[in-house]
PDB file of N, CA and C in Angstrom:
ATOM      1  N   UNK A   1      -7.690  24.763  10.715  1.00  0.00           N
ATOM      2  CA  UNK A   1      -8.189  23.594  10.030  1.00  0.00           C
ATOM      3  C   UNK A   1      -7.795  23.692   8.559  1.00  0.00           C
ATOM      4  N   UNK A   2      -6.896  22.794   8.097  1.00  0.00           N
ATOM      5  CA  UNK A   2      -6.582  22.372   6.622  1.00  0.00           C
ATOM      6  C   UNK A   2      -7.534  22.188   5.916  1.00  0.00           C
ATOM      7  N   UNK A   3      -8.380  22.809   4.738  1.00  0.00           N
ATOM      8  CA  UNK A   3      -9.619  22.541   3.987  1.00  0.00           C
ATOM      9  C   UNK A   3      -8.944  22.277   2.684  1.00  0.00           C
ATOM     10  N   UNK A   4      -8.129  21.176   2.185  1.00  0.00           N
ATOM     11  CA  UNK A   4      -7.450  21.091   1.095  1.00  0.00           C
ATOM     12  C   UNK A   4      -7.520  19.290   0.439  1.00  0.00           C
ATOM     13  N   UNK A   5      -7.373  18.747  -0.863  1.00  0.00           N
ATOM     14  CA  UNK A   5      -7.213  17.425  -1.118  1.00  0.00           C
ATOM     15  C   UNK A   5      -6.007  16.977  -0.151  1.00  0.00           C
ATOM     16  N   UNK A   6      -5.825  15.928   0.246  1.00  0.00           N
ATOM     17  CA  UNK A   6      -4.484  15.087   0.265  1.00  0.00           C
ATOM     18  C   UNK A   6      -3.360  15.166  -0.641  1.00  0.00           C
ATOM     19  N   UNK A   7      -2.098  15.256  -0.433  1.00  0.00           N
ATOM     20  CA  UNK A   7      -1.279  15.591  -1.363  1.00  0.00           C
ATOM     21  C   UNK A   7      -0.026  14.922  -0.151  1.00  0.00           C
ATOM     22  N   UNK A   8       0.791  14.303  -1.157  1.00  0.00           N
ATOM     23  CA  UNK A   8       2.166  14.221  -1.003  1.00  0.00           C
ATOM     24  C   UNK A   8       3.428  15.314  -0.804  1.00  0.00           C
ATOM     25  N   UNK A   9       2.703  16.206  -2.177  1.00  0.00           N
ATOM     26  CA  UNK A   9       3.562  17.626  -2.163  1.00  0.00           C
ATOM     27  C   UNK A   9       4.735  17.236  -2.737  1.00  0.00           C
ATOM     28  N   UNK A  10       4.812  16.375  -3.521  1.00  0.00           N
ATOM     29  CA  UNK A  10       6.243  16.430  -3.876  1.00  0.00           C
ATOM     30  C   UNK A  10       6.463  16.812  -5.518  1.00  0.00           C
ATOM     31  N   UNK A  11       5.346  17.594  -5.800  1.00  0.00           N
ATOM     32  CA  UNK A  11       5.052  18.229  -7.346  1.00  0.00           C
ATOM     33  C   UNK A  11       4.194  19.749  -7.152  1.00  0.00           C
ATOM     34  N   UNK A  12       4.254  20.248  -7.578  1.00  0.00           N
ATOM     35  CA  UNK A  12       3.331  21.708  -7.644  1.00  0.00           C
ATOM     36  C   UNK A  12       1.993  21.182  -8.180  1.00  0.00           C
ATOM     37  N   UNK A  13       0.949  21.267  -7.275  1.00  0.00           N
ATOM     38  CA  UNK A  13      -0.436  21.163  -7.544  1.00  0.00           C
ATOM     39  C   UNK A  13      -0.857  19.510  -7.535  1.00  0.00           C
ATOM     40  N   UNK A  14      -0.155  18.785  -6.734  1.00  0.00           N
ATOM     41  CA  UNK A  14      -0.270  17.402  -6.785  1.00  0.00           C
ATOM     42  C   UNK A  14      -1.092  16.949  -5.885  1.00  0.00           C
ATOM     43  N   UNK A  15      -2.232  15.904  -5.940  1.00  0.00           N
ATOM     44  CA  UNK A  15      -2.987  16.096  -5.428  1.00  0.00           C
ATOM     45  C   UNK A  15      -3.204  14.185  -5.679  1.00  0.00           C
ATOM     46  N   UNK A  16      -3.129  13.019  -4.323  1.00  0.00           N
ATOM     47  CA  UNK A  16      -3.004  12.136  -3.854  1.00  0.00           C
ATOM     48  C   UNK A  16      -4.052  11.393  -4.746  1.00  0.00           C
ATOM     49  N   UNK A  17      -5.361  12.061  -4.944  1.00  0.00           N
ATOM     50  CA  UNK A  17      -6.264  10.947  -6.171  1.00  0.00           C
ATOM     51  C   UNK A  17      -5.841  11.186  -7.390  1.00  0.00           C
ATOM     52  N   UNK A  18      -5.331  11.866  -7.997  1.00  0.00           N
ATOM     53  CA  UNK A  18      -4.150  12.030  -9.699  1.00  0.00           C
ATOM     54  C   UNK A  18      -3.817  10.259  -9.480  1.00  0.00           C
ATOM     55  N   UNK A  19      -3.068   9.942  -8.482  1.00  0.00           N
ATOM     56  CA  UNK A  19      -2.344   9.013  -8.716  1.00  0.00           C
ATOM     57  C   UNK A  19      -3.214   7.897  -8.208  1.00  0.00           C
ATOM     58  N   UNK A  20      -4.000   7.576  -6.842  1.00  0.00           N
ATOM     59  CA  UNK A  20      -4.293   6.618  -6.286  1.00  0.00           C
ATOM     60  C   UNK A  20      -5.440   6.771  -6.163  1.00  0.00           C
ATOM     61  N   UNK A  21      -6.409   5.679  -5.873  1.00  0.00           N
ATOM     62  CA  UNK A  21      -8.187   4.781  -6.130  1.00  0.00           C
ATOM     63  C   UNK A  21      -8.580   5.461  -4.447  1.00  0.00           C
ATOM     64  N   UNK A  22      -9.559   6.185  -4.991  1.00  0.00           N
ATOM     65  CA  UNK A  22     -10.413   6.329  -3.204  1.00  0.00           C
ATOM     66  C   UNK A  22      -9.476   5.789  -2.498  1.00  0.00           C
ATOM     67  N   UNK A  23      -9.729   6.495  -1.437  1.00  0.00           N
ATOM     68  CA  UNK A  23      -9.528   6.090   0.185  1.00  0.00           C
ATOM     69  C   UNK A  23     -10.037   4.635   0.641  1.00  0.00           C
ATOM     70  N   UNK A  24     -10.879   4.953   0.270  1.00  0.00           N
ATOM     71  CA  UNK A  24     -12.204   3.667   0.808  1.00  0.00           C
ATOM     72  C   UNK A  24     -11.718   2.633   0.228  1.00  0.00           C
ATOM     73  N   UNK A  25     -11.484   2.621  -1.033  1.00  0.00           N
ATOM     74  CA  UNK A  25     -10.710   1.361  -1.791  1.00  0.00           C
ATOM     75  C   UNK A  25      -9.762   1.319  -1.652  1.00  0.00           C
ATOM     76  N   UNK A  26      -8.658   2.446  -1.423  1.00  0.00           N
ATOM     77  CA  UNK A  26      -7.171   2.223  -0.942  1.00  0.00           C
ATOM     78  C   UNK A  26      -6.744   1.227   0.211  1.00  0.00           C
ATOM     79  N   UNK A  27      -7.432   1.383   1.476  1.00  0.00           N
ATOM     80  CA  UNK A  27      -7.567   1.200   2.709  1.00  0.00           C
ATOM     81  C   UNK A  27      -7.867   0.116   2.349  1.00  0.00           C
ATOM     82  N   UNK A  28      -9.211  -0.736   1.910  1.00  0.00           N
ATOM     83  CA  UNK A  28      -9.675  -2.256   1.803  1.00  0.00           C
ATOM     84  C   UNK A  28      -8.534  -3.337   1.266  1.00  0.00           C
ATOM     85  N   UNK A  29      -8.499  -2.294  -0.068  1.00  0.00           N
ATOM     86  CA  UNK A  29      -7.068  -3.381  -0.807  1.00  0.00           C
ATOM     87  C   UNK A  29      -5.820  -3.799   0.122  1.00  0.00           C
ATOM     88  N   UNK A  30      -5.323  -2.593   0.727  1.00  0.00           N
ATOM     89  CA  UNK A  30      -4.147  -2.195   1.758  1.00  0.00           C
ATOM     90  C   UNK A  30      -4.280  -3.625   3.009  1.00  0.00           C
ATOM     91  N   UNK A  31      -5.607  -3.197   3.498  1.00  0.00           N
ATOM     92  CA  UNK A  31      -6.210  -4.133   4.809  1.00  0.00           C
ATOM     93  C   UNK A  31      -6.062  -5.382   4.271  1.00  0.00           C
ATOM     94  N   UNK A  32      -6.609  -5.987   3.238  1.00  0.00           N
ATOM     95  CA  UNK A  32      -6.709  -7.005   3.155  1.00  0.00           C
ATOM     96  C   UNK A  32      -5.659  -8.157   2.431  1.00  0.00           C
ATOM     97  N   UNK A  33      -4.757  -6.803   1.697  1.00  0.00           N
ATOM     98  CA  UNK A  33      -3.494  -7.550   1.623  1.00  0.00           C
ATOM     99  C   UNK A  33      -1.906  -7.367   2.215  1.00  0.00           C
ATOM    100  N   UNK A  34      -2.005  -6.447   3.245  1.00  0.00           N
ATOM    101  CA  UNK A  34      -1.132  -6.608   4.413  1.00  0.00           C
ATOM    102  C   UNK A  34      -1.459  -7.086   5.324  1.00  0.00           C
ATOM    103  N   UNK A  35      -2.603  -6.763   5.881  1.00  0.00           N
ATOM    104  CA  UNK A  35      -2.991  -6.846   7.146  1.00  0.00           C
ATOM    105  C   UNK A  35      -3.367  -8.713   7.430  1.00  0.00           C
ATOM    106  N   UNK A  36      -4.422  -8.903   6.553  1.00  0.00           N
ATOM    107  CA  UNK A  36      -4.878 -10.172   6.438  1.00  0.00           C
ATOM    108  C   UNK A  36      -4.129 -11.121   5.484  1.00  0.00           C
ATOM    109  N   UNK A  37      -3.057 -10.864   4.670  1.00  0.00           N
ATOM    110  CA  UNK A  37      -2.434 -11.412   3.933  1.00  0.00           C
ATOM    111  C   UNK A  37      -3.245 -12.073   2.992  1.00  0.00           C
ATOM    112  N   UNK A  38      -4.231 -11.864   1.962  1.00  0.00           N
ATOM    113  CA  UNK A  38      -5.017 -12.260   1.401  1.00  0.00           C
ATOM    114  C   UNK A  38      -4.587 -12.134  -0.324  1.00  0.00           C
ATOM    115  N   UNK A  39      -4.713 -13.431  -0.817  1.00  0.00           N
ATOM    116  CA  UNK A  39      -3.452 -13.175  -2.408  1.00  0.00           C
ATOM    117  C   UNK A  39      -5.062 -12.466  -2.889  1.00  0.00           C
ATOM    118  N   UNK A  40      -3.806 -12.164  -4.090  1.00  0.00           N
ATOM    119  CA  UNK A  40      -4.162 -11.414  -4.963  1.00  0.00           C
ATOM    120  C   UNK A  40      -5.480 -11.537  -6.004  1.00  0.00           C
ATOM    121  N   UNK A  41      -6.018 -12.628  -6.010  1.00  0.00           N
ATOM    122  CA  UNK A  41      -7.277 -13.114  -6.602  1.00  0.00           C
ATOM    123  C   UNK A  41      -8.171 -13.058  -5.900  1.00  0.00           C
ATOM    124  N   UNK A  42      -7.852 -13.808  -4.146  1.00  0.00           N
ATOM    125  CA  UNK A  42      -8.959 -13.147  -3.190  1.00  0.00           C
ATOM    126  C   UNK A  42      -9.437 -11.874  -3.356  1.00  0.00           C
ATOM    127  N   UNK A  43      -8.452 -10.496  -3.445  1.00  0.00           N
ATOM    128  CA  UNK A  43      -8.881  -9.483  -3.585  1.00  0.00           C
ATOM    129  C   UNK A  43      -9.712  -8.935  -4.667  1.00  0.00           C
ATOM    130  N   UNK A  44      -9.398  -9.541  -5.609  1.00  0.00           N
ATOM    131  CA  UNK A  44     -10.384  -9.759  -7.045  1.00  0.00           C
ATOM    132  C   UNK A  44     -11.068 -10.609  -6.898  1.00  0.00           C
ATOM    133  N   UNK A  45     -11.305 -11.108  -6.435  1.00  0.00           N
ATOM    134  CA  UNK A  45     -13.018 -11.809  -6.408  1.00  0.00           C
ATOM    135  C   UNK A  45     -13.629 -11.486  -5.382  1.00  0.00           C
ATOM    136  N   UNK A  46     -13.110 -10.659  -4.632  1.00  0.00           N
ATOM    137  CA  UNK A  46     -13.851  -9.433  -3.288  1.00  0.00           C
ATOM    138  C   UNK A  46     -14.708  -8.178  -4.247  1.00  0.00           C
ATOM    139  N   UNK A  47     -14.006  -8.213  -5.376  1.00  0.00           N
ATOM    140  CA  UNK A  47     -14.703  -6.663  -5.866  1.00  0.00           C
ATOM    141  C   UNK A  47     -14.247  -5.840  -6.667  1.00  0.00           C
ATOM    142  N   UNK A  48     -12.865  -5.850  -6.131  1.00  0.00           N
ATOM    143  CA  UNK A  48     -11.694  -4.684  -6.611  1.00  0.00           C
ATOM    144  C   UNK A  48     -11.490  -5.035  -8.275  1.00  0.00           C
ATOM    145  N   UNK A  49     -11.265  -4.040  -8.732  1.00  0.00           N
ATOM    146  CA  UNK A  49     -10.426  -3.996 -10.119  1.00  0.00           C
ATOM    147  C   UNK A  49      -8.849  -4.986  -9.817  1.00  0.00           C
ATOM    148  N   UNK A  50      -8.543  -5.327 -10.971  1.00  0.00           N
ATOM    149  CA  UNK A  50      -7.520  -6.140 -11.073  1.00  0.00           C
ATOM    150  C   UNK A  50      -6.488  -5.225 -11.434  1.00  0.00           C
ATOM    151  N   UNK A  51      -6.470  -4.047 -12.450  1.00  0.00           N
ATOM    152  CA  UNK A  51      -5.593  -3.244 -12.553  1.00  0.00           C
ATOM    153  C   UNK A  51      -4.951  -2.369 -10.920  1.00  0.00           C
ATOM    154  N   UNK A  52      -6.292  -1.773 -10.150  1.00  0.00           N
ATOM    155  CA  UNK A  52      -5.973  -1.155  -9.061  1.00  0.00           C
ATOM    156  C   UNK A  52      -5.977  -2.057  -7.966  1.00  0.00           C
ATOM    157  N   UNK A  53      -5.593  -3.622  -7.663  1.00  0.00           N
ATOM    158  CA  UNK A  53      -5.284  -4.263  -6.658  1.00  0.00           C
ATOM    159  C   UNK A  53      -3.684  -4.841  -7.434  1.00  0.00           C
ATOM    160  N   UNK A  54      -3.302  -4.420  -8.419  1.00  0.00           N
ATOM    161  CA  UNK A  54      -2.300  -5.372  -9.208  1.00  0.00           C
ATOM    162  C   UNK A  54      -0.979  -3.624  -8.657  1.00  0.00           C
ATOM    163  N   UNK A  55      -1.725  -2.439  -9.178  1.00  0.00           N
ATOM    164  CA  UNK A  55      -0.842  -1.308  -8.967  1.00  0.00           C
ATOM    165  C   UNK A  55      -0.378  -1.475  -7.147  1.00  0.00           C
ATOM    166  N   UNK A  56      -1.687  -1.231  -6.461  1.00  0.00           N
ATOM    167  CA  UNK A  56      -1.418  -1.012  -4.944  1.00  0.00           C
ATOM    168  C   UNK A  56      -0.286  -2.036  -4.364  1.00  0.00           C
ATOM    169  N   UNK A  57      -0.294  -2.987  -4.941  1.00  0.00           N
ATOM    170  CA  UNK A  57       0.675  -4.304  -4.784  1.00  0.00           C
ATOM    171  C   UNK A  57       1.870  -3.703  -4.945  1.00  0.00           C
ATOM    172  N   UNK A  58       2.235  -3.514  -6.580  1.00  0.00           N
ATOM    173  CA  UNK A  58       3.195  -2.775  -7.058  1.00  0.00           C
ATOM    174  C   UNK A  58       3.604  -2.138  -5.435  1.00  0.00           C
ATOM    175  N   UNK A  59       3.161  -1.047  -5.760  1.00  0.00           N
ATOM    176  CA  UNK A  59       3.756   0.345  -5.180  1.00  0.00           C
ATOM    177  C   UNK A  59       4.040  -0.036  -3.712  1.00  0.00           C
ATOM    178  N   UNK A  60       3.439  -1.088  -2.885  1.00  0.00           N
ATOM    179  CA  UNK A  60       3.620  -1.543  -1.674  1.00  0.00           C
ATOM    180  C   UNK A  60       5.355  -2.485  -1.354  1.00  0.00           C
ATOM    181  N   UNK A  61       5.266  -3.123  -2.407  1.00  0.00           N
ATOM    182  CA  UNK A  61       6.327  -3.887  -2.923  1.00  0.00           C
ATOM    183  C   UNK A  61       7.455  -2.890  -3.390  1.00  0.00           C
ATOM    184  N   UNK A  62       7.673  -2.056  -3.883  1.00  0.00           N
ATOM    185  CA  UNK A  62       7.687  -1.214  -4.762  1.00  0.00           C
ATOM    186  C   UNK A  62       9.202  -0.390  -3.849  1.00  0.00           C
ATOM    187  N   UNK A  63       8.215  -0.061  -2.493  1.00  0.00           N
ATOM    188  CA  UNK A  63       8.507   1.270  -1.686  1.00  0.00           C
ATOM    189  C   UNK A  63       8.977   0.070  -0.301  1.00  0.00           C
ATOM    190  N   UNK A  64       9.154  -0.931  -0.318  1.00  0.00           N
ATOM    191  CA  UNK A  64       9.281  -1.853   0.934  1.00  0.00           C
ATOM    192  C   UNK A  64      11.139  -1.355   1.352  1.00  0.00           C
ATOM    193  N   UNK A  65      11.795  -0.822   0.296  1.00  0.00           N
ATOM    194  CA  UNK A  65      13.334  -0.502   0.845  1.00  0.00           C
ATOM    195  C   UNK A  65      13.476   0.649   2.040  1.00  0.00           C
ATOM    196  N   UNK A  66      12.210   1.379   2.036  1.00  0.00           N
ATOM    197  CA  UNK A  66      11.806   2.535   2.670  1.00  0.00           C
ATOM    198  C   UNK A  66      11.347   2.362   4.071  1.00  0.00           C
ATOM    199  N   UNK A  67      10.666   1.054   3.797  1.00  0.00           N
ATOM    200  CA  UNK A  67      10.742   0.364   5.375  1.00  0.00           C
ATOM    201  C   UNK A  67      11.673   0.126   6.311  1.00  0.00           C
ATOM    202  N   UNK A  68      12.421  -0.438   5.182  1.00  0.00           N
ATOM    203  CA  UNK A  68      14.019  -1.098   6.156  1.00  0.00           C
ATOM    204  C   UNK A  68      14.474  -0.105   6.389  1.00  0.00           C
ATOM    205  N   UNK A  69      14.518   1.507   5.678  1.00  0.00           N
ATOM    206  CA  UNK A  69      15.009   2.271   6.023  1.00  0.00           C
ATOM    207  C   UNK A  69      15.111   3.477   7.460  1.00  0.00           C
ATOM    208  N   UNK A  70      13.802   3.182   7.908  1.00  0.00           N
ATOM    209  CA  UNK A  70      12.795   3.998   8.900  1.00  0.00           C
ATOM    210  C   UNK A  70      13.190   3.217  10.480  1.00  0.00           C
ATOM    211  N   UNK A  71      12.896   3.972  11.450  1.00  0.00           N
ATOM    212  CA  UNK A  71      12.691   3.426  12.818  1.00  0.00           C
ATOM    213  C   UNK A  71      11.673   2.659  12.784  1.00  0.00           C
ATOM    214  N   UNK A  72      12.081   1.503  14.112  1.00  0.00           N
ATOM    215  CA  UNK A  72      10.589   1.361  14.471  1.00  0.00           C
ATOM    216  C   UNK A  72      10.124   2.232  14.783  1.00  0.00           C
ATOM    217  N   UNK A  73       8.733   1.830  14.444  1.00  0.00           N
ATOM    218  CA  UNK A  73       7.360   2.720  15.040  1.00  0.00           C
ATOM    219  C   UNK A  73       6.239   1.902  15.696  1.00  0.00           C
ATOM    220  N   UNK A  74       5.227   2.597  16.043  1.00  0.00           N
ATOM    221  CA  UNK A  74       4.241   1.706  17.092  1.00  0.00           C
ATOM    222  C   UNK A  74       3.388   1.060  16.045  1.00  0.00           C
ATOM    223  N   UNK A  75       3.052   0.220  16.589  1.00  0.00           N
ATOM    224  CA  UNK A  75       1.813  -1.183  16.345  1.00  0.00           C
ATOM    225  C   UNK A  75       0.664  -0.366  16.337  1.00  0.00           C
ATOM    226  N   UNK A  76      -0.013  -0.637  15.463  1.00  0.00           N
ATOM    227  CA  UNK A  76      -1.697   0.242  15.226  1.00  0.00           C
ATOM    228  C   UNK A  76      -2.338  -1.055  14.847  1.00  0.00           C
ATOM    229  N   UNK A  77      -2.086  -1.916  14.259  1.00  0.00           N
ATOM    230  CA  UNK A  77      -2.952  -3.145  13.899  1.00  0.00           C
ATOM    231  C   UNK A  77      -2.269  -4.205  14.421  1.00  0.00           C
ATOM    232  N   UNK A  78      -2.717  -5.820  13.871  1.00  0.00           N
ATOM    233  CA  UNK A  78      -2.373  -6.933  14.253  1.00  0.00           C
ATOM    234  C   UNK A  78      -1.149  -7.002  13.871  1.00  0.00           C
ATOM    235  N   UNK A  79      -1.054  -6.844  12.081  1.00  0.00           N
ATOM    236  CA  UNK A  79      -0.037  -6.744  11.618  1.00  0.00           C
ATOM    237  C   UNK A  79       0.430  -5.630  11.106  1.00  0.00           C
ATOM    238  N   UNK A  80       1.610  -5.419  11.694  1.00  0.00           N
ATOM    239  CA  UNK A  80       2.280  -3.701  10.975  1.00  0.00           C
ATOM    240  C   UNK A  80       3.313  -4.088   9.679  1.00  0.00           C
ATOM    241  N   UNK A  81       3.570  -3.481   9.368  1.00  0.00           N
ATOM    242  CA  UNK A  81       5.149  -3.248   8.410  1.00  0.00           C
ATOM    243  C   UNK A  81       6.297  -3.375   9.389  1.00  0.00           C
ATOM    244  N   UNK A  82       7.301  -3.925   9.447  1.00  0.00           N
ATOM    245  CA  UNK A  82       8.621  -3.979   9.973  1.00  0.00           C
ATOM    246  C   UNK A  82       8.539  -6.125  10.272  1.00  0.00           C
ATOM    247  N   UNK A  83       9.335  -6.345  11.312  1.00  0.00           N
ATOM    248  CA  UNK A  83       9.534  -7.170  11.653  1.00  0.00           C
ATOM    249  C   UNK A  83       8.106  -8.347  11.118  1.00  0.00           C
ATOM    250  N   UNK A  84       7.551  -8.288  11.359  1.00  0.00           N
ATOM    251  CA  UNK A  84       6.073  -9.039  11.194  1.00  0.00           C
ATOM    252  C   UNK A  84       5.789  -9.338   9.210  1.00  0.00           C
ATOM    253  N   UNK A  85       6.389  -8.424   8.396  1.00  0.00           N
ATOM    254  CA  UNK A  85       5.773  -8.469   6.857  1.00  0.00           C
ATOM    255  C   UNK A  85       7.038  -7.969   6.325  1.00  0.00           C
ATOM    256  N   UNK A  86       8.547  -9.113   5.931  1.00  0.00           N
ATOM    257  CA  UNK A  86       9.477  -8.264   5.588  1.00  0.00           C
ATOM    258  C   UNK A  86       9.829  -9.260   4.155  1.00  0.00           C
ATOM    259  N   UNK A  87       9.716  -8.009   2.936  1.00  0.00           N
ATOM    260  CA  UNK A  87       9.842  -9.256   1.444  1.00  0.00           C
ATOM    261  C   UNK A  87      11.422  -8.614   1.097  1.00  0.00           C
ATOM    262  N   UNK A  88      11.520  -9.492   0.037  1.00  0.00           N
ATOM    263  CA  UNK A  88      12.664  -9.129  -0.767  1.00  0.00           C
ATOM    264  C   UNK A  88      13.138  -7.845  -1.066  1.00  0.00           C
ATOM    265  N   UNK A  89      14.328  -7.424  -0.913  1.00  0.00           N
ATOM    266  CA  UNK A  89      14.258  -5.737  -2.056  1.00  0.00           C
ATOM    267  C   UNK A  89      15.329  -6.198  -3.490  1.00  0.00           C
ATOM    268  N   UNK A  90      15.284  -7.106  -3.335  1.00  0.00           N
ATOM    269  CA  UNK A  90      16.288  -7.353  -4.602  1.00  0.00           C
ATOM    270  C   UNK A  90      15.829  -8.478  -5.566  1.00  0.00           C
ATOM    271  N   UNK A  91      16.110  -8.504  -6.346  1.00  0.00           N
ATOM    272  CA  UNK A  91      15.917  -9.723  -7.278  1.00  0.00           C
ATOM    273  C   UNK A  91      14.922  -9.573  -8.094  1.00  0.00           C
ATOM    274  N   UNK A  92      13.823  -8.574  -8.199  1.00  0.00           N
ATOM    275  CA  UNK A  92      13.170  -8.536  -9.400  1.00  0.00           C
ATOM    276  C   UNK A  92      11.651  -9.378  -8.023  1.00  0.00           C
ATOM    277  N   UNK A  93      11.726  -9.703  -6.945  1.00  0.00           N
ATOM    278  CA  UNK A  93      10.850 -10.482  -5.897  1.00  0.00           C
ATOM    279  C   UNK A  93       9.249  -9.820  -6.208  1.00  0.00           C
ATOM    280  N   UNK A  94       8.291 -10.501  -6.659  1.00  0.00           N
ATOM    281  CA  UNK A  94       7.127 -10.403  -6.855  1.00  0.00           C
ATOM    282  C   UNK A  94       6.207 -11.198  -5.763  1.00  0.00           C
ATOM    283  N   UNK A  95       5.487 -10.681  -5.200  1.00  0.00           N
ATOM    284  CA  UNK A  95       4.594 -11.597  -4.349  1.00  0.00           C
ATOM    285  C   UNK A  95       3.020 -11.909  -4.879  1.00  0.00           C
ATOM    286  N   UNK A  96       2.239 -12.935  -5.269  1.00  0.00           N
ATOM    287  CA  UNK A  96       1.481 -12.950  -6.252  1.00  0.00           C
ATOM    288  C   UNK A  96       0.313 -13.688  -5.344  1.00  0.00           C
TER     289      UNK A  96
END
């Protein structure tokens, strides 16, 4: 059994909350703006900080070339990443 933070590992001593908001809030923001496609003000007037629903966006947007890059993989929700949620990787493409 692993008794350690979450970590990426891609730094010495790096450790997944340095960079990113709870789990609990990661996951909600995540859910509710992939999954449910819910803009970005919905999610701010749900609760969330505007800075940490404006970053998670970012970095989702951000890392989407990484998608195209990967196999499919299996369906865990309604909506996954691949075919079903596919944005721009070029042009500066913001989804708001």
């Amino acid at each position: 059994v692993l008794d350690r933070p979450p970590s990426a590992e891609l730094r010495e001593d790096q450790q997944d909350q340095d960079s990113l908001p709870d789990y609990a809030i990661l996951d909600a923001i995540l859910r509710m703006s992939v999954e449910e496609d819910m803009p970005r003000q919905d999610i701010i007037n749900a609760g969330y900080d505007a800075k940490t629903v404006d970053k998670i966006n970012h970095l989702v947007q951000l890392n989407e070339y990484k998608r195209r890059q990967a196999p499919p993989g299996v369906r865990i929700t309604q909506r996954a990443f691949g075919r079903d949620r596919r944005y721009p990787i070029t042009s500066g493409y913001r989804r708001n």
